[in-house]
PDB file of N, CA and C in Angstrom:
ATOM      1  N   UNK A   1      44.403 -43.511  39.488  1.00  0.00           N
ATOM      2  CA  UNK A   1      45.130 -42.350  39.049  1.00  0.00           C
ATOM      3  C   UNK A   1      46.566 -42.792  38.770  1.00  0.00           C
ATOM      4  N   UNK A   2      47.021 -42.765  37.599  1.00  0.00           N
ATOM      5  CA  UNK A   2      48.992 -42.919  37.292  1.00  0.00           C
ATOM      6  C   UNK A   2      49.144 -41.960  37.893  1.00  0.00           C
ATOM      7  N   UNK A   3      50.662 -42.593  37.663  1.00  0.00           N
ATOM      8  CA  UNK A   3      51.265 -41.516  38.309  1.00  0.00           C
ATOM      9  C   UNK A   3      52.324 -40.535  36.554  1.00  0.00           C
ATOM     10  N   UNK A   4      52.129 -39.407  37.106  1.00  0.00           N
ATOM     11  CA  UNK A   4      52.678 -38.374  35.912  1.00  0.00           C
ATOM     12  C   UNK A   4      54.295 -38.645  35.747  1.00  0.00           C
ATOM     13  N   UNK A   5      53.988 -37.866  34.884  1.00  0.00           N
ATOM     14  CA  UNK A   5      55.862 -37.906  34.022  1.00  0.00           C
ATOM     15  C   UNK A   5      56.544 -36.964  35.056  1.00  0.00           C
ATOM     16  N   UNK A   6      56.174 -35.895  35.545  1.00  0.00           N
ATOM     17  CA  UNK A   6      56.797 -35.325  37.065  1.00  0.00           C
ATOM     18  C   UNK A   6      57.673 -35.630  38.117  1.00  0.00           C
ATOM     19  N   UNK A   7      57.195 -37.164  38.344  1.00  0.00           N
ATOM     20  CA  UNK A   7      57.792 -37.409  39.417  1.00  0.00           C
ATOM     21  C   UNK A   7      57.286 -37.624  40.273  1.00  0.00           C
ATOM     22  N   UNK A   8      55.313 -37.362  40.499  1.00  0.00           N
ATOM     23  CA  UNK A   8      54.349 -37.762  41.741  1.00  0.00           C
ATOM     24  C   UNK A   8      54.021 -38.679  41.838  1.00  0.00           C
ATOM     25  N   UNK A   9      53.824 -39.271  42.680  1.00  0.00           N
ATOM     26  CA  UNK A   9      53.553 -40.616  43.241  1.00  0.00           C
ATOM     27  C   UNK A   9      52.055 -40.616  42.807  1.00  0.00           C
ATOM     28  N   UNK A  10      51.828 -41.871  43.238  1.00  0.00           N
ATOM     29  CA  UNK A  10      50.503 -42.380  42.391  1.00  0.00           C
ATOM     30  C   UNK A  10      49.752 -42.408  44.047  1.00  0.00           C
ATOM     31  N   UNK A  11      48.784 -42.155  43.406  1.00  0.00           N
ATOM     32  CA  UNK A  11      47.657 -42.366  44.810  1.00  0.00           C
ATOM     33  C   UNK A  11      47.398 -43.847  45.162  1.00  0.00           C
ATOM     34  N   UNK A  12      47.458 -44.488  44.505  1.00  0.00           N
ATOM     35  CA  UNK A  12      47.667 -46.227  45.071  1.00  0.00           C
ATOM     36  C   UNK A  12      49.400 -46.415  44.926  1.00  0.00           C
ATOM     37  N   UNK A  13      49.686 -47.807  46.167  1.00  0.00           N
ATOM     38  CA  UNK A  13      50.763 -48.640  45.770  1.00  0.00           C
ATOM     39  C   UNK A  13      50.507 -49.555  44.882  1.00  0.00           C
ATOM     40  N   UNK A  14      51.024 -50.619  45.065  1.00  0.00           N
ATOM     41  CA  UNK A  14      51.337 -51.962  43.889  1.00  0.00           C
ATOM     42  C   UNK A  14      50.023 -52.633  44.971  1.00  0.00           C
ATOM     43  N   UNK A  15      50.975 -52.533  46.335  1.00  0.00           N
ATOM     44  CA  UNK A  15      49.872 -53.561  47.467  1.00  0.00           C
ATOM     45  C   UNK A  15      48.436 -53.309  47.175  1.00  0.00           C
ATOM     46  N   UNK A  16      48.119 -52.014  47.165  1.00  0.00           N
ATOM     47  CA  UNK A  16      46.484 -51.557  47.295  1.00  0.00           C
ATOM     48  C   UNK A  16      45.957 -52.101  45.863  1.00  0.00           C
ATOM     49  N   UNK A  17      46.717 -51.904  44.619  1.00  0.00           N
ATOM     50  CA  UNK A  17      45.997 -52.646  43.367  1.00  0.00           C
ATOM     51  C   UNK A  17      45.923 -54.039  43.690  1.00  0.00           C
ATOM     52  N   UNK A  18      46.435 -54.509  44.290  1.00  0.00           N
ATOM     53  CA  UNK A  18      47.060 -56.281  44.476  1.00  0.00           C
ATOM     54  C   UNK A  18      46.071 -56.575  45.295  1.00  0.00           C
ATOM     55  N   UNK A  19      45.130 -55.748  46.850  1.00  0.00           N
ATOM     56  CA  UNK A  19      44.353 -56.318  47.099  1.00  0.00           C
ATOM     57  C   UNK A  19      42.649 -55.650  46.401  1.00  0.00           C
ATOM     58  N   UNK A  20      43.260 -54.894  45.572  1.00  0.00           N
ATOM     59  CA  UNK A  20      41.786 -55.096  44.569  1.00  0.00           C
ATOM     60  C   UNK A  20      41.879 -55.605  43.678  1.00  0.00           C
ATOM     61  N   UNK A  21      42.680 -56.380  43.096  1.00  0.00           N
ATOM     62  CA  UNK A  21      42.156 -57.811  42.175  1.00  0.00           C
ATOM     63  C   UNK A  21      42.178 -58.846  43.192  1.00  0.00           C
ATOM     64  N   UNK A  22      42.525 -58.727  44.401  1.00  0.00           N
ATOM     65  CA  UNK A  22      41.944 -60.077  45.222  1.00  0.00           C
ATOM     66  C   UNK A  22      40.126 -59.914  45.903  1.00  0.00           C
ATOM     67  N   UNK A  23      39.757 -58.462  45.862  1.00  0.00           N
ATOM     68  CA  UNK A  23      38.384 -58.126  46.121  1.00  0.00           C
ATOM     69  C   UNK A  23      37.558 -58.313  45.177  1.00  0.00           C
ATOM     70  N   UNK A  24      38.023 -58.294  43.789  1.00  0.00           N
ATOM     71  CA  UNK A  24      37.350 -58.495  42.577  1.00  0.00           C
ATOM     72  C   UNK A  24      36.889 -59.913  42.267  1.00  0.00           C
ATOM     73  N   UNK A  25      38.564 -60.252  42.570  1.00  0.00           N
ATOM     74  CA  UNK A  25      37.952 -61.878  42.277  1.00  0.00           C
ATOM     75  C   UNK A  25      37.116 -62.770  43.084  1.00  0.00           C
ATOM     76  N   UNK A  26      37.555 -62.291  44.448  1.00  0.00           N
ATOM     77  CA  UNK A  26      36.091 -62.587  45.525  1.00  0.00           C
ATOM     78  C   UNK A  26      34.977 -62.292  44.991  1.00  0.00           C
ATOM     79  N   UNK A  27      34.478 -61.421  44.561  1.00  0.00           N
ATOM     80  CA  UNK A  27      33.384 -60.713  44.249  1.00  0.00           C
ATOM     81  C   UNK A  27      32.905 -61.351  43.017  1.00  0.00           C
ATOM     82  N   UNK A  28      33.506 -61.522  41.871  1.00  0.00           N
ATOM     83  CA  UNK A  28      33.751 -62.292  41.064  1.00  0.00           C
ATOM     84  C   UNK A  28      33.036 -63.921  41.242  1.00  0.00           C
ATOM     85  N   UNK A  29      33.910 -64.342  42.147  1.00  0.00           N
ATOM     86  CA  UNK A  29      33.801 -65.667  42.971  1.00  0.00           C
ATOM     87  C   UNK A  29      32.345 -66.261  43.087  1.00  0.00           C
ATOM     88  N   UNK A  30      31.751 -65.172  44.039  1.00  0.00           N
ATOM     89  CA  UNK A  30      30.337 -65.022  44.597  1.00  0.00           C
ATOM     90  C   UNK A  30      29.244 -64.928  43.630  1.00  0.00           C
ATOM     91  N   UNK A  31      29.447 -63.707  42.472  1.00  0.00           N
ATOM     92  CA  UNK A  31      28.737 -63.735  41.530  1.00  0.00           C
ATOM     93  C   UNK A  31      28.422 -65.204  40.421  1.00  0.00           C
ATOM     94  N   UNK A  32      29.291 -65.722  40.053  1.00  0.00           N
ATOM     95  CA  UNK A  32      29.360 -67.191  39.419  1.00  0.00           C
ATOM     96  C   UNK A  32      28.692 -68.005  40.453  1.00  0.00           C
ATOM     97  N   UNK A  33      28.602 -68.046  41.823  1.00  0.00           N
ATOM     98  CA  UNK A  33      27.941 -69.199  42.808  1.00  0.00           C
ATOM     99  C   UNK A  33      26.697 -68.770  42.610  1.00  0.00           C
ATOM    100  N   UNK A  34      26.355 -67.551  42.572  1.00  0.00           N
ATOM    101  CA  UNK A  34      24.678 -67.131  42.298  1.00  0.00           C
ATOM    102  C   UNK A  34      23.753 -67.444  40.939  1.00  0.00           C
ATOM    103  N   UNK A  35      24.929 -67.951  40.354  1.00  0.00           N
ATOM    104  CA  UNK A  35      24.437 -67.509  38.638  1.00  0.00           C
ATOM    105  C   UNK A  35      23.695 -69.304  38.591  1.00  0.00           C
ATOM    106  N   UNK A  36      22.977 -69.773  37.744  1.00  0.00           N
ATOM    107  CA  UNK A  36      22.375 -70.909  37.548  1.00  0.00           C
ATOM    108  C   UNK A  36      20.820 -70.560  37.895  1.00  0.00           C
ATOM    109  N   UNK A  37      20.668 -71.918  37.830  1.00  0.00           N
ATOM    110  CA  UNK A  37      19.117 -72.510  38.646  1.00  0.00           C
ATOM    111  C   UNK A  37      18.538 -72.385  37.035  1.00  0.00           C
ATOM    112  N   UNK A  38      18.409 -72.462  35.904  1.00  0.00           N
ATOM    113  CA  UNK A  38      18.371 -72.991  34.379  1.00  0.00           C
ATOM    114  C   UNK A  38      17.380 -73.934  34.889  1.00  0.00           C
ATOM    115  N   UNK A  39      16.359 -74.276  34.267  1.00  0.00           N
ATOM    116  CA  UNK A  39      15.507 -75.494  33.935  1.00  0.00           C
ATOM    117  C   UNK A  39      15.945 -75.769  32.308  1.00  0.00           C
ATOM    118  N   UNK A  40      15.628 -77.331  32.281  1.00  0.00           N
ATOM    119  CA  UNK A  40      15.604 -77.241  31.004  1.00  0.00           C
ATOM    120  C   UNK A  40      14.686 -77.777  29.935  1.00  0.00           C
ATOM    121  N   UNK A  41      13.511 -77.425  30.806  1.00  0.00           N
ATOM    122  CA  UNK A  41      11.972 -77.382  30.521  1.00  0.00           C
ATOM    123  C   UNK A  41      11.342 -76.053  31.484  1.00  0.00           C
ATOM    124  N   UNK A  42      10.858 -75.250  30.330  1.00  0.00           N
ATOM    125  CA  UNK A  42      10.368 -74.012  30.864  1.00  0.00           C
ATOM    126  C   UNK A  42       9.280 -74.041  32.052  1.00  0.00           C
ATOM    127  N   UNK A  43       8.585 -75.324  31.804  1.00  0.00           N
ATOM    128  CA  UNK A  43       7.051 -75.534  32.395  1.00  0.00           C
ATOM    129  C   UNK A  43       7.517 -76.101  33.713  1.00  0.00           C
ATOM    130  N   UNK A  44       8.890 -76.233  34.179  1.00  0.00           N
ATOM    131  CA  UNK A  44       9.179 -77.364  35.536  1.00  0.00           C
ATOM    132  C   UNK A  44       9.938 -76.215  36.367  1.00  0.00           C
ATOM    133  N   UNK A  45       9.405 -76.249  37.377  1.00  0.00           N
ATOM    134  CA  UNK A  45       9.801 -75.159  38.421  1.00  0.00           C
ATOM    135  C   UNK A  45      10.679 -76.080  39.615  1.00  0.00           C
ATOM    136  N   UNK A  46      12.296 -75.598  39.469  1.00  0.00           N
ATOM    137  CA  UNK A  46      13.118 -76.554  40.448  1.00  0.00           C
ATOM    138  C   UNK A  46      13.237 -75.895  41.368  1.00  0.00           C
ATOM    139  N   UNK A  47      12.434 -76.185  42.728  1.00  0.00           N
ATOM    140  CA  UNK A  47      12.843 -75.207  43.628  1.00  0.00           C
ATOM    141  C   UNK A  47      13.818 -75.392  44.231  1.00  0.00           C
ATOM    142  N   UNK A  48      14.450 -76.506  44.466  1.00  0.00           N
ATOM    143  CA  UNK A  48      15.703 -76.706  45.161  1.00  0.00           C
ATOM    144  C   UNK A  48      16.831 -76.117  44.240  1.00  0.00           C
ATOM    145  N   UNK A  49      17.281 -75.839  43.216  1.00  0.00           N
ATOM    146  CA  UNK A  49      18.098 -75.824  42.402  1.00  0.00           C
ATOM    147  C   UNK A  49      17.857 -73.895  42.418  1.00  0.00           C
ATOM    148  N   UNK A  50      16.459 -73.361  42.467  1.00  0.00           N
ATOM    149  CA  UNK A  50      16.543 -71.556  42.758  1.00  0.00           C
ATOM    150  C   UNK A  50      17.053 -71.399  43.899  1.00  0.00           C
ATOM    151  N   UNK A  51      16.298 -72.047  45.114  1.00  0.00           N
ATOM    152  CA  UNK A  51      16.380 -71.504  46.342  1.00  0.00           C
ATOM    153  C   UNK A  51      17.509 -72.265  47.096  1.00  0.00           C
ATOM    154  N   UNK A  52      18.600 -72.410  46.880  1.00  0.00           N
ATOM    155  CA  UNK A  52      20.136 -73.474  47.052  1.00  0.00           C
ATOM    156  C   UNK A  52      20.377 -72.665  48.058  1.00  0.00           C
ATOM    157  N   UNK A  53      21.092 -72.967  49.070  1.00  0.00           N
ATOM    158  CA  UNK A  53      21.654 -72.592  50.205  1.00  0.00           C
ATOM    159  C   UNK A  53      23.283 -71.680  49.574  1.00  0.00           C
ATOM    160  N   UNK A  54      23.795 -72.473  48.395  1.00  0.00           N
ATOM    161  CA  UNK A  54      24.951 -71.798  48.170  1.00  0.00           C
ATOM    162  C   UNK A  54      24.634 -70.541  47.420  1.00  0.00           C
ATOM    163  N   UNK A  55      23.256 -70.113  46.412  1.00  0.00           N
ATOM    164  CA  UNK A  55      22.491 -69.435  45.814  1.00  0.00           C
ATOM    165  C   UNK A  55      21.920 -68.202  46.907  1.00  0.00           C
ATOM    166  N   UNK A  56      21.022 -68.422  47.741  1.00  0.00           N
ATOM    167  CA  UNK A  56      20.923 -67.131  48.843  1.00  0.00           C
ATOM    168  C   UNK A  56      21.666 -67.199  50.303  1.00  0.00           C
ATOM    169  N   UNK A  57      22.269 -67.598  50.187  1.00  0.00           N
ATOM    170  CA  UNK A  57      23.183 -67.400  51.311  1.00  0.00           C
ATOM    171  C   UNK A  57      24.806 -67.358  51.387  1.00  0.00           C
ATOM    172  N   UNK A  58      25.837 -68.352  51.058  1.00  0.00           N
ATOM    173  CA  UNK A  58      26.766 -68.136  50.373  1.00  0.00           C
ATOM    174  C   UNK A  58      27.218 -67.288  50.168  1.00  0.00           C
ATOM    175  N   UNK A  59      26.713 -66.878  48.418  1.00  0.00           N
ATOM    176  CA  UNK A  59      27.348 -66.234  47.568  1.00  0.00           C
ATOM    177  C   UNK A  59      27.183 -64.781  48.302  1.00  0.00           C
ATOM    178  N   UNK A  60      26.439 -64.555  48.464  1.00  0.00           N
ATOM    179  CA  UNK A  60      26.506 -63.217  49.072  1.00  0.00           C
ATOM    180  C   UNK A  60      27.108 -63.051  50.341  1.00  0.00           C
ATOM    181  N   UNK A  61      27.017 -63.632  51.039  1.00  0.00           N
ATOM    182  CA  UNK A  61      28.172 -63.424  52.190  1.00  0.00           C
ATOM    183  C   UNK A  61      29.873 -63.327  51.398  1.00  0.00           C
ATOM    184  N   UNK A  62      29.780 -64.213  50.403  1.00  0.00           N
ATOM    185  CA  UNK A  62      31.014 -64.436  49.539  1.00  0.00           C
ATOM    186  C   UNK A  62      31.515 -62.556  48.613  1.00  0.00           C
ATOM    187  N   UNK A  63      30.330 -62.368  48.671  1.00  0.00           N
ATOM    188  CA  UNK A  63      30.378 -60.864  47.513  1.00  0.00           C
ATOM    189  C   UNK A  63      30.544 -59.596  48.874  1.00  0.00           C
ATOM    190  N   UNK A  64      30.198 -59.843  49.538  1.00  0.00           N
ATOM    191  CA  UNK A  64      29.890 -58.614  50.888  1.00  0.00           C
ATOM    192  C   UNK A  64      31.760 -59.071  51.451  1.00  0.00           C
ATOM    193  N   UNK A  65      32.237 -60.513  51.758  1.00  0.00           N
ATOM    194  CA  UNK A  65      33.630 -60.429  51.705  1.00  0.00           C
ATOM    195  C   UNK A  65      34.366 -59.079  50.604  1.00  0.00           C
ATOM    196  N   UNK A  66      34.337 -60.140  49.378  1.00  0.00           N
ATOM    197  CA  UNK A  66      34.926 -58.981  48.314  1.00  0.00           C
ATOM    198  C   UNK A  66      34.883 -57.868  48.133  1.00  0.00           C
ATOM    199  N   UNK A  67      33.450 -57.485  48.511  1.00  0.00           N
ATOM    200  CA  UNK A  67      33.341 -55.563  48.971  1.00  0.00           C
ATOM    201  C   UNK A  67      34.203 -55.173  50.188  1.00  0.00           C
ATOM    202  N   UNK A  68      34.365 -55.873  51.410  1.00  0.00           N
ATOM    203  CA  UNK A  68      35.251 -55.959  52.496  1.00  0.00           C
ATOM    204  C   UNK A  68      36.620 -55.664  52.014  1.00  0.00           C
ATOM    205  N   UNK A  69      36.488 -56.459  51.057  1.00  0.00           N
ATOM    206  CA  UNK A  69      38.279 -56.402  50.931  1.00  0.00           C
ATOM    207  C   UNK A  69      38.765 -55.199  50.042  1.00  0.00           C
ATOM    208  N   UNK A  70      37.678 -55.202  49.451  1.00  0.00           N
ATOM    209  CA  UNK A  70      38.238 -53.663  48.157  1.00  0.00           C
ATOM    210  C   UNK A  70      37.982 -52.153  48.969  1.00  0.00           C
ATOM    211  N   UNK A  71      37.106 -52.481  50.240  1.00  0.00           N
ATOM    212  CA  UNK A  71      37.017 -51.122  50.873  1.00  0.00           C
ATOM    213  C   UNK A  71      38.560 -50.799  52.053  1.00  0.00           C
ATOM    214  N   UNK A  72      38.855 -52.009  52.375  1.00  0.00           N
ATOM    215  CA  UNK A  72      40.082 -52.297  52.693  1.00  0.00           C
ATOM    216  C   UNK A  72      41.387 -51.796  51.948  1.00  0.00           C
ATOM    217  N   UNK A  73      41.333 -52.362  50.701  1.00  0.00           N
ATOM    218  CA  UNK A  73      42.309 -51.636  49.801  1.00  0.00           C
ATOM    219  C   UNK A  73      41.979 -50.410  49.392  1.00  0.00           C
ATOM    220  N   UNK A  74      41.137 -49.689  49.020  1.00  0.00           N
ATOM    221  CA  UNK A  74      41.281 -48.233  48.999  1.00  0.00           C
ATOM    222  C   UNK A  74      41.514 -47.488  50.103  1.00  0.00           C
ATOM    223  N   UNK A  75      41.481 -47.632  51.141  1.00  0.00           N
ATOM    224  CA  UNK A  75      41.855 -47.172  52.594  1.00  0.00           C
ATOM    225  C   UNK A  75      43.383 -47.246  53.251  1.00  0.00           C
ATOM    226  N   UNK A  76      43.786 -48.354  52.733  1.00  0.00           N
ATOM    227  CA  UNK A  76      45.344 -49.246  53.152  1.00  0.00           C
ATOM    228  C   UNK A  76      46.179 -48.239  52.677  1.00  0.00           C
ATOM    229  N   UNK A  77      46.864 -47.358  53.393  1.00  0.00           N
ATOM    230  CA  UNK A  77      48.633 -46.819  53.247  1.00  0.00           C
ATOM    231  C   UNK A  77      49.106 -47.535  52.590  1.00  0.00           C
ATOM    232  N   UNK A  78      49.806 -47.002  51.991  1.00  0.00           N
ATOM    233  CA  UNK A  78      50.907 -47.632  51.399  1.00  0.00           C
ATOM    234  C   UNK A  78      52.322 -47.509  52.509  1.00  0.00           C
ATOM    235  N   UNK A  79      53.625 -48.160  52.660  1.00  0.00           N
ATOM    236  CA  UNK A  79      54.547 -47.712  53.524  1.00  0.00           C
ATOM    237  C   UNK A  79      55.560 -46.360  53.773  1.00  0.00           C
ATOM    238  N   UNK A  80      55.071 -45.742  52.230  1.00  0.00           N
ATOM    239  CA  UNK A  80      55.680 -44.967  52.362  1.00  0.00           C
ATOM    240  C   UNK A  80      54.693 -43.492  52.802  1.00  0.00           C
ATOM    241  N   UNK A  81      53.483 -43.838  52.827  1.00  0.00           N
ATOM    242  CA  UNK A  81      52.960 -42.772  53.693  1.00  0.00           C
ATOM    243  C   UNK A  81      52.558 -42.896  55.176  1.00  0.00           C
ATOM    244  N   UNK A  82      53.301 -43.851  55.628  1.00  0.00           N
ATOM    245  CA  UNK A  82      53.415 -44.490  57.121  1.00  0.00           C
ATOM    246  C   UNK A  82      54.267 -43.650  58.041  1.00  0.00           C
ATOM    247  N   UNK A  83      55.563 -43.302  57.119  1.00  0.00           N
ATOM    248  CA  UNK A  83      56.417 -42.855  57.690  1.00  0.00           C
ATOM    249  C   UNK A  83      56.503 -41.317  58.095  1.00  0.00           C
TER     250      UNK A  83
END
């Protein structure tokens, strides 16, 4: 939500956008570690290269961070509603 020509404050600070492009890019992060496992012969099944440790395990602990952190930033005060 901007904030209006009024004079109201915006429902986020600068901080709370700042740690949702750091949740994004986590998230982000995780998604690219999942992405692969390509043969490049249709008929050859690599199972080490689907079933990768950084592929089901990892990345998703890596993406469940980034959800962590963006549920974090929509929640986070800003300082001036501290006071």
């Amino acid at each position: 939500m901007a904030a209006s020509t009024n004079g109201a404050s915006s429902m986020f600070s600068k901080s709370n956008y700042t740690w949702m492009l750091i949740g994004a890019l986590v998230i982000a992060l995780g998604m690219f570690l999942m992405s692969g496992g390509k043969s490049s012969d249709p008929n050859v099944f690599n199972k080490d290269a689907v079933y990768s440790t950084t592929r089901i395990t990892i990345a998703p602990i890596i993406i469940f961070i980034g959800l962590a952190i963006e549920v974090y930033a929509i929640f986070k005060k800003s300082a001036s509603e501290k006071k």
